[in-house]
N, C-alpha and C. Protein backbone atom coordinates (compact mmCIF):
# COMPACT_ATOMS: atom_id res chain seq x y z
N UNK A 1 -6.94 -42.11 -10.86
CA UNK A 1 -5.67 -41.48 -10.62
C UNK A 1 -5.81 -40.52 -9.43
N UNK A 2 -5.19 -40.58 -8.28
CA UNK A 2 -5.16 -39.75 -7.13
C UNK A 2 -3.68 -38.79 -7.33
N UNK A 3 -4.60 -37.76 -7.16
CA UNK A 3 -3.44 -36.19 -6.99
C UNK A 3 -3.21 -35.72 -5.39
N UNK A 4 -1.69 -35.73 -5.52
CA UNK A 4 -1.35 -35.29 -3.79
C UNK A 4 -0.68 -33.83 -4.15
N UNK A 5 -1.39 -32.74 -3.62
CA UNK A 5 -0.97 -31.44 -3.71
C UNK A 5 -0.51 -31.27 -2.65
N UNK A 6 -0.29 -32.05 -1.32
CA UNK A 6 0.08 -31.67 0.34
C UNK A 6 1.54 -31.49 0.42
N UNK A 7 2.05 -32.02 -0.44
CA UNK A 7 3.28 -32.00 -0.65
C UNK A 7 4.08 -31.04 -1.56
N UNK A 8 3.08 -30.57 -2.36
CA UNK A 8 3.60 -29.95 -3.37
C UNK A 8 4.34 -28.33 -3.00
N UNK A 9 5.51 -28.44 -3.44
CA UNK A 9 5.42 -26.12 -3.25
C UNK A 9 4.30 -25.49 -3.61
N UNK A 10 4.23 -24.76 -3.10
CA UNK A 10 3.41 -23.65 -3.84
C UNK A 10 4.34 -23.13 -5.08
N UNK A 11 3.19 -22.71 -6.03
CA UNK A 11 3.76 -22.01 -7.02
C UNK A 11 4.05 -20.75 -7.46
N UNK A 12 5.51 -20.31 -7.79
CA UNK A 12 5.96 -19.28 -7.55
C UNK A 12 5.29 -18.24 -8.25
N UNK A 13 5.05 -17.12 -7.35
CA UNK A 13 4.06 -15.63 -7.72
C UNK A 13 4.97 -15.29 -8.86
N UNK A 14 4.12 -14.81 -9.80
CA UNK A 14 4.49 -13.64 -10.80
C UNK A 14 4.87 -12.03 -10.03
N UNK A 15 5.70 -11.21 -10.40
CA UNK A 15 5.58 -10.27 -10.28
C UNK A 15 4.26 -9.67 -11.02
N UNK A 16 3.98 -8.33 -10.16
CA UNK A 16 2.63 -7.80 -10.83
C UNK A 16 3.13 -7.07 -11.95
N UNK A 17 1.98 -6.63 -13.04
CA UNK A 17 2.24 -6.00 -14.25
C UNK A 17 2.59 -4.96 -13.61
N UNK A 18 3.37 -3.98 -15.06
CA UNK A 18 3.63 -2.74 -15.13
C UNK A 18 2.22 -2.07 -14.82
N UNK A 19 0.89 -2.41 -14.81
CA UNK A 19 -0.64 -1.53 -15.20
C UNK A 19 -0.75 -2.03 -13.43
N UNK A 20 -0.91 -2.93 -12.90
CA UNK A 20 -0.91 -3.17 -11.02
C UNK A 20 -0.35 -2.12 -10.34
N UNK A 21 1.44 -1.51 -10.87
CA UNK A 21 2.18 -1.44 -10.54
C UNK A 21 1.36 0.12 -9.96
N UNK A 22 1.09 0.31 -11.51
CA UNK A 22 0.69 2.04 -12.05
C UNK A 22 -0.36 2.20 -10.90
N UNK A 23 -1.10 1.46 -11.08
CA UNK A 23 -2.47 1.60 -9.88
C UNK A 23 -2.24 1.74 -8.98
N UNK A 24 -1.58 1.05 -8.40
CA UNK A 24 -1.15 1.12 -6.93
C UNK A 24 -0.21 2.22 -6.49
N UNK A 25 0.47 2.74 -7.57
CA UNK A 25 1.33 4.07 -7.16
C UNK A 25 0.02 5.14 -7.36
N UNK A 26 -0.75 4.97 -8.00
CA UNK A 26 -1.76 6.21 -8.04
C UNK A 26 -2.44 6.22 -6.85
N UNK A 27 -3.25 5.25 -6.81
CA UNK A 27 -3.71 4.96 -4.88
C UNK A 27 -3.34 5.71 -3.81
N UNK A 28 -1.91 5.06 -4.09
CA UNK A 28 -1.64 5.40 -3.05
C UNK A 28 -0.82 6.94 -2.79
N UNK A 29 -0.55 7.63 -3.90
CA UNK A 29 -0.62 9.11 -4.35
C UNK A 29 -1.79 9.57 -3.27
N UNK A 30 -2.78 9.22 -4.56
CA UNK A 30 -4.13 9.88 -3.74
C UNK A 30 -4.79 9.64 -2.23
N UNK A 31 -4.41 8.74 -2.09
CA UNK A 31 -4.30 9.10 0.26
C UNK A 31 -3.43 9.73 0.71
N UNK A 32 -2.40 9.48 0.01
CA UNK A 32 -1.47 10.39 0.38
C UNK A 32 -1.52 11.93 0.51
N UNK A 33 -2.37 12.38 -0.64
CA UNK A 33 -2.67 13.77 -0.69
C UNK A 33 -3.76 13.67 0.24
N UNK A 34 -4.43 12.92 0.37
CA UNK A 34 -5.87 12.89 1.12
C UNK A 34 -5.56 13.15 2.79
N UNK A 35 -4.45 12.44 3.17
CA UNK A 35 -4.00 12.51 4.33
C UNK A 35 -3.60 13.98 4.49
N UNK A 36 -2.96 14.40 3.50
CA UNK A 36 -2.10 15.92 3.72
C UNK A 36 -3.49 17.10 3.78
N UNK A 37 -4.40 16.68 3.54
CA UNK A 37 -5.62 17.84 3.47
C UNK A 37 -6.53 17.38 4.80
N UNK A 38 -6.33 15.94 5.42
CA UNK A 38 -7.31 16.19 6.62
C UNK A 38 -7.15 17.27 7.28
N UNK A 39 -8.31 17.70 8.08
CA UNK A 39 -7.72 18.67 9.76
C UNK A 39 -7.45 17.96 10.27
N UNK A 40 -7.06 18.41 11.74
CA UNK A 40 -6.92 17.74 13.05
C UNK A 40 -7.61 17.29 13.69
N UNK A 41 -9.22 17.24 13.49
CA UNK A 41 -10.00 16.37 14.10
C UNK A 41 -10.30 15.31 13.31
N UNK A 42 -10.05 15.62 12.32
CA UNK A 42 -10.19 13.77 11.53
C UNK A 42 -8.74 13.68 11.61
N UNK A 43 -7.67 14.04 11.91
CA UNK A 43 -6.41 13.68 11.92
C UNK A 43 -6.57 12.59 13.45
N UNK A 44 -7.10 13.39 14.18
CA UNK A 44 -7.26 12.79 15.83
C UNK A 44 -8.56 11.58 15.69
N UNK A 45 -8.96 11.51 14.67
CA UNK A 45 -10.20 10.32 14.46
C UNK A 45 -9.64 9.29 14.08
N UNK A 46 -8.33 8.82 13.58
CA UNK A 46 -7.32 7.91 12.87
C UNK A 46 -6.35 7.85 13.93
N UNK A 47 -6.04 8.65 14.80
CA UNK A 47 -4.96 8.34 15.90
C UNK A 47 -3.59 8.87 15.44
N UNK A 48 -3.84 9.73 14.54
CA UNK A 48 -2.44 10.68 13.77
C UNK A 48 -2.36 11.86 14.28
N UNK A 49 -0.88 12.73 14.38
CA UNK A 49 -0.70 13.76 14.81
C UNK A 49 -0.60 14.57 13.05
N UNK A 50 -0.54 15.57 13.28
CA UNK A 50 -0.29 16.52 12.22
C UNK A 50 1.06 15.89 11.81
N UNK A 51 1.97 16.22 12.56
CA UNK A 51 3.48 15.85 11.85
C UNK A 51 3.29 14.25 11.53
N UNK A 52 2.76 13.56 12.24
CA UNK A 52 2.81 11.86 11.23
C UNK A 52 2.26 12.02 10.18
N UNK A 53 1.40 12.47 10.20
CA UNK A 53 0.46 12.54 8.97
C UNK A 53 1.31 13.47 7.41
N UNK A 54 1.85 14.48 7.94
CA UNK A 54 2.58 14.98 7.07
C UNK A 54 3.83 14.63 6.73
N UNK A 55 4.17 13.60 7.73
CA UNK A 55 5.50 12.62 6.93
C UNK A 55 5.25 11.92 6.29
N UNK A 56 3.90 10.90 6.59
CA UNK A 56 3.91 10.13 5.54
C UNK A 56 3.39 10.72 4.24
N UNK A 57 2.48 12.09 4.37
CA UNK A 57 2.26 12.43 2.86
C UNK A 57 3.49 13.20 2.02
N UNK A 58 4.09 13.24 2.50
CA UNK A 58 5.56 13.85 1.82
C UNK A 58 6.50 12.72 1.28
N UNK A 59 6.19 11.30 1.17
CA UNK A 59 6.84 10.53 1.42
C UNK A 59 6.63 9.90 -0.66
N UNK A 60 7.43 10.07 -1.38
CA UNK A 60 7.12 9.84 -2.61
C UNK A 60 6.34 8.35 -3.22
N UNK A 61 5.44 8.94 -4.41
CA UNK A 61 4.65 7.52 -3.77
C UNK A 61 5.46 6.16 -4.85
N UNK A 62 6.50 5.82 -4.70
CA UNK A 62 7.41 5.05 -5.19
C UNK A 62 7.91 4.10 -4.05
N UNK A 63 7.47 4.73 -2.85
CA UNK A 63 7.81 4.43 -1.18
C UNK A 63 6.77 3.39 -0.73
N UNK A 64 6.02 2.76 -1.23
CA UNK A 64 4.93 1.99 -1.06
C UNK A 64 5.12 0.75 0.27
N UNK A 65 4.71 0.92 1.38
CA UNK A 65 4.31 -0.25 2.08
C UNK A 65 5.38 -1.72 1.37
N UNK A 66 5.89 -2.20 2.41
CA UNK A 66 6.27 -3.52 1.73
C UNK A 66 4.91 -4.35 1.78
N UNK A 67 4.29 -4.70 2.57
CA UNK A 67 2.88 -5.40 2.45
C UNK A 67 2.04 -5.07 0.63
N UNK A 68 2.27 -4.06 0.50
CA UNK A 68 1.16 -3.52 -0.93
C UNK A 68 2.60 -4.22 -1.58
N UNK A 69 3.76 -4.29 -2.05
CA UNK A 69 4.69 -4.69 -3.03
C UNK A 69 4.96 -6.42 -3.07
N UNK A 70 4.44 -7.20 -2.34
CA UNK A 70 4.42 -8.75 -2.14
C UNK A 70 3.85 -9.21 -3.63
């Protein structure tokens, strides 16, 4: 018996659990704060100004990247 998958859809993603969900809002909490405590020379080692850096850590972490929510 020969199987042709070349043709086939792909099969549709699950949304991630409620426990993925949790993780990934904690994560990304915690860079977030991590970002808000660099100085300015590790701010300037990443290519961030003070004010980028403090927008995005002000930014609630419910706000997640569309890339991290796929």
């Amino acid at each position: 018996m020969t199987v042709l998958t070349a043709n086939c859809p792909a099969a549709p993603r699950s949304s991630p659990s409620f426990w993925t969900r949790l993780r990934t809002a904690s994560a990304l909490a915690r860079q977030r704060h991590a970002l808000a405590c660099m100085d300015d020379d590790m701010l300037r080692d990443i290519g961030l100004t003070r004010s980028q850096a403090m927008t995005e850590a002000r930014r609630p972490f419910w706000d997640a990247p569309r890339h991290w929510r796929a």
